[in-house]
Protein backbone atom coordinates (compact mmCIF):
# COMPACT_ATOMS: atom_id res chain seq x y z
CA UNK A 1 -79.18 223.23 155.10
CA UNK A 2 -77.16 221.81 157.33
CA UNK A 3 -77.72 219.87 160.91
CA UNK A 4 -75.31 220.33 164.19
CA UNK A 5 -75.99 217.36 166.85
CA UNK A 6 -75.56 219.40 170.42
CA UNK A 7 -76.30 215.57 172.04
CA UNK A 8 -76.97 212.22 170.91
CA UNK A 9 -77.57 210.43 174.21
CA UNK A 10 -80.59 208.87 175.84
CA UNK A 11 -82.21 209.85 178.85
CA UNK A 12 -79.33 208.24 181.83
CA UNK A 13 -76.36 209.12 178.84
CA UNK A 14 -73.01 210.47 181.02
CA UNK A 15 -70.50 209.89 178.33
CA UNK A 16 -72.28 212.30 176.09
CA UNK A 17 -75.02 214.98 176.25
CA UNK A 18 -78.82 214.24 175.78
CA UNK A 19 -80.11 214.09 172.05
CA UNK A 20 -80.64 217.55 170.73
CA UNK A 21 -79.91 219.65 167.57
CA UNK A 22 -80.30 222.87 165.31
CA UNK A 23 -81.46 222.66 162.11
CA UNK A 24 -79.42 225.94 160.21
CA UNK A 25 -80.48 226.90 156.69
CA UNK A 26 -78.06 229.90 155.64
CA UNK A 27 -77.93 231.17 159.20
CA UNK A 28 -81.57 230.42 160.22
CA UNK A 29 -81.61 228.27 163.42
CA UNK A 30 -84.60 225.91 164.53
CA UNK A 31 -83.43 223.79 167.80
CA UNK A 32 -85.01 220.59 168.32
CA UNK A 33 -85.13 219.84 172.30
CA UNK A 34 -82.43 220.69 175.22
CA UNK A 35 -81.16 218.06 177.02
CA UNK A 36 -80.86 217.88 180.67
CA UNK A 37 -79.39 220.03 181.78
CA UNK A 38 -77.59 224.01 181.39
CA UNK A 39 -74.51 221.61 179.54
CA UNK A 40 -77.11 222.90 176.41
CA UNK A 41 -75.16 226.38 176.49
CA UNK A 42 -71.81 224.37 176.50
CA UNK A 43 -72.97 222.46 173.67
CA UNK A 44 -74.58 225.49 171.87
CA UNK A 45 -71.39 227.57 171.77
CA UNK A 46 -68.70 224.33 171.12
CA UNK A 47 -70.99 223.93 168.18
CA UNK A 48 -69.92 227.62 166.59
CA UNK A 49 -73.57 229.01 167.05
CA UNK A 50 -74.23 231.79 169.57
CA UNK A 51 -77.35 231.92 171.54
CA UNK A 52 -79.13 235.32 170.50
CA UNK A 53 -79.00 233.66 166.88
CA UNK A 54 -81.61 231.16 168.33
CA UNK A 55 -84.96 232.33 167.21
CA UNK A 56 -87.26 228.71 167.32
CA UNK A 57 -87.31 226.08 169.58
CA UNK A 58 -89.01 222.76 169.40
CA UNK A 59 -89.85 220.80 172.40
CA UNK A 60 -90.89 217.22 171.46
CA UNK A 61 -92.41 216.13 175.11
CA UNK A 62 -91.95 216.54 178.98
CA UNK A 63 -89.32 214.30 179.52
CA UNK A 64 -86.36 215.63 181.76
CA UNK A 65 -83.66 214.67 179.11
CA UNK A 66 -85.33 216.84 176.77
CA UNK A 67 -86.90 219.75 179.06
CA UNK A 68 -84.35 220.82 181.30
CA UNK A 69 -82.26 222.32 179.16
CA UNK A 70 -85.21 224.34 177.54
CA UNK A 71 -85.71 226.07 181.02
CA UNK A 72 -82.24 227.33 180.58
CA UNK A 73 -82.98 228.39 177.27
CA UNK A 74 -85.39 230.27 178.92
CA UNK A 75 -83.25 231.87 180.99
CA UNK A 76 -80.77 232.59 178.86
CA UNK A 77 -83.08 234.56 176.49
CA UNK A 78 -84.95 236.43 178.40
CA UNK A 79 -82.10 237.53 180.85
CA UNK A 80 -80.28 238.53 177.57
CA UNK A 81 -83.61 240.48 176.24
CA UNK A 82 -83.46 242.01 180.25
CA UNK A 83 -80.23 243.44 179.07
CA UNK A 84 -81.01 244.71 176.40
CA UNK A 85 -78.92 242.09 173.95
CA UNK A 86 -81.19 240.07 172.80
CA UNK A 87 -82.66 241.72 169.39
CA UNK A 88 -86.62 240.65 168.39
CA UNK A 89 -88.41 237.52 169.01
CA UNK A 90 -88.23 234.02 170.40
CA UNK A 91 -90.80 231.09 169.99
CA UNK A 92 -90.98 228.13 172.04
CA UNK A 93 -93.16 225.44 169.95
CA UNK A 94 -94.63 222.44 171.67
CA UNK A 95 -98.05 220.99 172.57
CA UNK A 96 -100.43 222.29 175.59
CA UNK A 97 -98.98 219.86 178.08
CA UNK A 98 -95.24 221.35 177.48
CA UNK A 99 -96.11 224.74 177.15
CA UNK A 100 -98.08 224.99 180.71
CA UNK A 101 -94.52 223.37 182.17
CA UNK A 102 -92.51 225.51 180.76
CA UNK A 103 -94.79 228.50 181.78
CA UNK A 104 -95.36 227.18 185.16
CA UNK A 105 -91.53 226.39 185.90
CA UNK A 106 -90.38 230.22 184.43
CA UNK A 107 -92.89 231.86 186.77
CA UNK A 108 -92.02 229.84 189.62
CA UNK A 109 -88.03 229.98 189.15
CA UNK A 110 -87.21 232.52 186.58
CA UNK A 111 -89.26 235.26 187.96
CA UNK A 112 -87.73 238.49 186.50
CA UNK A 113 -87.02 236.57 183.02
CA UNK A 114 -90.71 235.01 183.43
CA UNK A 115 -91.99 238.76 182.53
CA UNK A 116 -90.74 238.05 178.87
CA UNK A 117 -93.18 235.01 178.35
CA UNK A 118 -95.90 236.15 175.94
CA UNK A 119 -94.13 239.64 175.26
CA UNK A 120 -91.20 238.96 173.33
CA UNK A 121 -91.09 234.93 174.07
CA UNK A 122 -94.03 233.56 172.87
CA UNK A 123 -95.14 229.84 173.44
CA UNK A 124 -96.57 228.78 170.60
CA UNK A 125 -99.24 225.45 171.00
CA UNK A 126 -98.82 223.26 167.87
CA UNK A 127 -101.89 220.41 167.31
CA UNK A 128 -102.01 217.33 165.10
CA UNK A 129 -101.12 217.61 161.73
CA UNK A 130 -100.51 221.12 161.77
CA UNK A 131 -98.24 223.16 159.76
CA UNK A 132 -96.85 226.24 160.29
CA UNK A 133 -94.04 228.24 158.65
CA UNK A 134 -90.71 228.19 160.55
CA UNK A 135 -86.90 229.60 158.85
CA UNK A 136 -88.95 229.47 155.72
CA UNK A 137 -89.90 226.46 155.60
CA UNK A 138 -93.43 224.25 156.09
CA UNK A 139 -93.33 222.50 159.11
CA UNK A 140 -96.03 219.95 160.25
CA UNK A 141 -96.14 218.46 163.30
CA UNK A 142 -97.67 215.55 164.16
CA UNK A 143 -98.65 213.46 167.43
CA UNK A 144 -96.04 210.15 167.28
CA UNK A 145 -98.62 208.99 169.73
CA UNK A 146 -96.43 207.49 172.74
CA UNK A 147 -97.80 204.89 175.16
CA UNK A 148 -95.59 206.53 177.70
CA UNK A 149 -95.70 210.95 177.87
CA UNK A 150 -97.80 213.18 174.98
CA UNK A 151 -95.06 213.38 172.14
CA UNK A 152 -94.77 214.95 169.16
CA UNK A 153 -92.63 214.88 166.19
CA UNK A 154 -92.03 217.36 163.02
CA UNK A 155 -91.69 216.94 159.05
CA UNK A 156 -89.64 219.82 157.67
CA UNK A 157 -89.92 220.22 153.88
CA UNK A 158 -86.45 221.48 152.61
CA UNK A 159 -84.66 222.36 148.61
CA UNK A 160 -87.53 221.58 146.31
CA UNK A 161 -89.59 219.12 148.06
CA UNK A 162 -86.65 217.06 150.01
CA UNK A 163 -88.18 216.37 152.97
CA UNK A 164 -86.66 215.67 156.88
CA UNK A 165 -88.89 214.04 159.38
CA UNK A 166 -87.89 213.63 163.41
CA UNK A 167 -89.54 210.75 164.93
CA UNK A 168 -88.99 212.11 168.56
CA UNK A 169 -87.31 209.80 170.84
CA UNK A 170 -89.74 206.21 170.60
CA UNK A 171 -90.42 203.91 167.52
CA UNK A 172 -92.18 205.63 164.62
CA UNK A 173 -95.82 204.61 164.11
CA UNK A 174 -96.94 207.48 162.18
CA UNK A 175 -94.62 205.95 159.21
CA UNK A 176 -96.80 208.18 156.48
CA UNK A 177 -94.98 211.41 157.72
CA UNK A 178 -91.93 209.73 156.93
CA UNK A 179 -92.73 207.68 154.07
CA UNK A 180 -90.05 208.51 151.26
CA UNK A 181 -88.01 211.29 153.52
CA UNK A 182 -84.86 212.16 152.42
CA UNK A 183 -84.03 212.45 155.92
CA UNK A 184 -85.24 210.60 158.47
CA UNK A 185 -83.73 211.53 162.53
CA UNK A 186 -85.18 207.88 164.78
CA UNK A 187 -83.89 207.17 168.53
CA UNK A 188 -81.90 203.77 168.41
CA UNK A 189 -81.29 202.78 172.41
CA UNK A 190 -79.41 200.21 171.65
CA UNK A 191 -78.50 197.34 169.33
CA UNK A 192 -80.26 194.24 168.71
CA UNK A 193 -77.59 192.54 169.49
CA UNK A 194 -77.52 193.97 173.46
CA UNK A 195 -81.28 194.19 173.88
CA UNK A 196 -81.06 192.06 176.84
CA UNK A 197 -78.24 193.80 178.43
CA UNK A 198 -80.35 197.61 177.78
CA UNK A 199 -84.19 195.98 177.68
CA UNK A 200 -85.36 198.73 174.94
CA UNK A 201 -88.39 197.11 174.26
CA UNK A 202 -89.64 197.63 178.48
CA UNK A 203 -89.04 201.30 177.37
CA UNK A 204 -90.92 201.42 174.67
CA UNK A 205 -87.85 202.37 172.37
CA UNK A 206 -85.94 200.47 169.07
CA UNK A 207 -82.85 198.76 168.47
CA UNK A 208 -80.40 199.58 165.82
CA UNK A 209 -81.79 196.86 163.44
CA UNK A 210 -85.32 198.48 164.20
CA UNK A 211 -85.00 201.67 162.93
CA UNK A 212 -82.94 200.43 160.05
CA UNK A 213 -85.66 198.05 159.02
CA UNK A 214 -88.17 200.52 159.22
CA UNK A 215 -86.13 203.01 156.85
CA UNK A 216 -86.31 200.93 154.70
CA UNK A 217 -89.60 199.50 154.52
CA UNK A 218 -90.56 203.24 153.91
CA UNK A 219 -87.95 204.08 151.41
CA UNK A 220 -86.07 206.74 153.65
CA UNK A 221 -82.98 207.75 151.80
CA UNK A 222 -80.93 208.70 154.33
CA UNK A 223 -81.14 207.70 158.02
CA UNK A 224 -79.57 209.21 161.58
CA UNK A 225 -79.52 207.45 164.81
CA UNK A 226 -79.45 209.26 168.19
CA UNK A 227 -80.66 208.86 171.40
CA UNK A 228 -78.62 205.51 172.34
CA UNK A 229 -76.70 204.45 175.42
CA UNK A 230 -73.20 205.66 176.23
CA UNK A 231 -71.48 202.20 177.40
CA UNK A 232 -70.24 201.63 173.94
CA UNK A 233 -69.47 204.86 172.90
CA UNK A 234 -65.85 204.92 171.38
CA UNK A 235 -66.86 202.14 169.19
CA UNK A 236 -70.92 202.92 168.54
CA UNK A 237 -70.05 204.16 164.80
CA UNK A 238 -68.74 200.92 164.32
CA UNK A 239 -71.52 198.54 166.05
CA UNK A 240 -74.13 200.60 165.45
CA UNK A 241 -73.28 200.71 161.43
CA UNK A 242 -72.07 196.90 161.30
CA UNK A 243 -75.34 195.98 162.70
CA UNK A 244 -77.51 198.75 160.64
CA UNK A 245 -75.70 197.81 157.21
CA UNK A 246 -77.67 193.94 157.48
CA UNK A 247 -81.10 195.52 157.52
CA UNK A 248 -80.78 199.29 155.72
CA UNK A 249 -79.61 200.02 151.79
CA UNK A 250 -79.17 203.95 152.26
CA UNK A 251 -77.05 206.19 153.87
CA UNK A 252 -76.65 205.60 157.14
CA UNK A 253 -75.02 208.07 160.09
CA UNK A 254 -74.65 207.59 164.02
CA UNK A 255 -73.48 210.65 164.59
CA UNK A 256 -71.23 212.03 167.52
CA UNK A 257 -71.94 215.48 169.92
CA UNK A 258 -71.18 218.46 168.03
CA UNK A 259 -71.10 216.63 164.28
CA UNK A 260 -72.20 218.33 161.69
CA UNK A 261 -74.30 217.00 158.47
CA UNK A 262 -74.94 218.70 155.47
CA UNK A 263 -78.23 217.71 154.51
């Protein structure tokens, strides 16, 4: 399995697109959030992958920087299934709050594509602790329980037992769905070293040296940063690993738009 970053950007991110990405096992796609914007079909096809191979979607929360770009997913699918191109079924996964947005933006916007929604693209409510079977693989989902919008994140199990957890885009406080991950994906917004130039903490977000000491207090194997600011952006690898290294023992990857990981 392998996993493309479309974005890596927080919310007010210019430099680079808003964090989002498709997990692809042997050609089976499962997107994780859209960005801001319709630069998620840019991103998409720079990445090598083609739209109509997108069969599950993840929404995490409500947010704009992760939203937007769903509504054009929206679009895009169902205008493609108008035409006759899109083959099968789509499934938008997210909890209640996300799923009436979504619903109530396509009907008042996308009113032609809207007619898909519960015919061929289903929204699919996900709850607490739930798992569910998506590309093959168990998928729970769990509430990250956010101070600041309903949020969830997602523990994929993966290759005998190797398991990948997503935080979502705020500190982890759920730690036992991440608790010995091979993989685990946590927003950094800045480093420790600039939290008063970025204020992280009024956001309710981590630094660099967070997330790493929280990998590995839990024993994560490998961890990825995303959702950070753009202002240092042609030297974050650097910073962001220099400052990570102090604090985390395992692999560590700040990753760039369109990079791809084999996991």
């Amino acid at each position: 399995m392998k996993l493309t970053m479309l974005g890596t950007g927080n919310a007010l991110a210019t430099e680079c697109y808003n964090t989002c990405f498709i997990l692809d096992d042997h050609g089976k796609l499962f997107m994780t959030d859209g960005g801001g914007g319709n630069n998620v079909l840019h991103q998409i096809r720079h990445a090598g992958y083609d739209l109509m191979d997108i069969r599950h979607i993840f929404v995490t929360h409500k947010h704009i920087d992760h939203l937007l770009g769903i509504i054009w997913m929206v679009r895009m699918i169902c205008q493609f299934m108008n035409h006759g191109d899109y083959q099968g079924e789509a499934y938008i996964y997210s909890h209640a709050e996300v799923l009436g947005l979504i619903r109530d933006m396509a009907g008042k916007l996308l009113k032609k594509e809207a007619a898909f929604i519960d015919d061929r693209l289903h929204l699919v409510e996900v709850h607490n602790d739930e798992t569910l079977n998506i590309i093959d693989k168990p998928v729970t989902f769990f509430d990250i329980e956010s101070t600041k919008a309903k949020q969830f994140g997602f523990r994929m199990e993966y290759e005998s037992g190797k398991v990948l957890t997503c935080a979502g885009d705020e500190p982890l406080t759920v730690e036992k769905y991440a608790y010995g991950s091979e993989w685990l994906l946590h927003e950094a917004f800045c480093l420790y070293s600039q939290a008063d130039i970025f204020n992280p903490y009024e956001k309710h977000h981590s630094t660099v040296k967070d997330a790493c000491q929280l990998a590995e207090k839990l024993g994560v194997k490998n961890l990825l940063l995303y959702h950070t600011e753009d202002r240092n952006l042609s030297k974050r690898k650097k910073l962001y690993m220099e400052e990570g290294s102090q604090y985390y023992h395992g692999n560590l990857y700040i990753p760039d738009d369109l990079e791809c990981i084999s996991l």
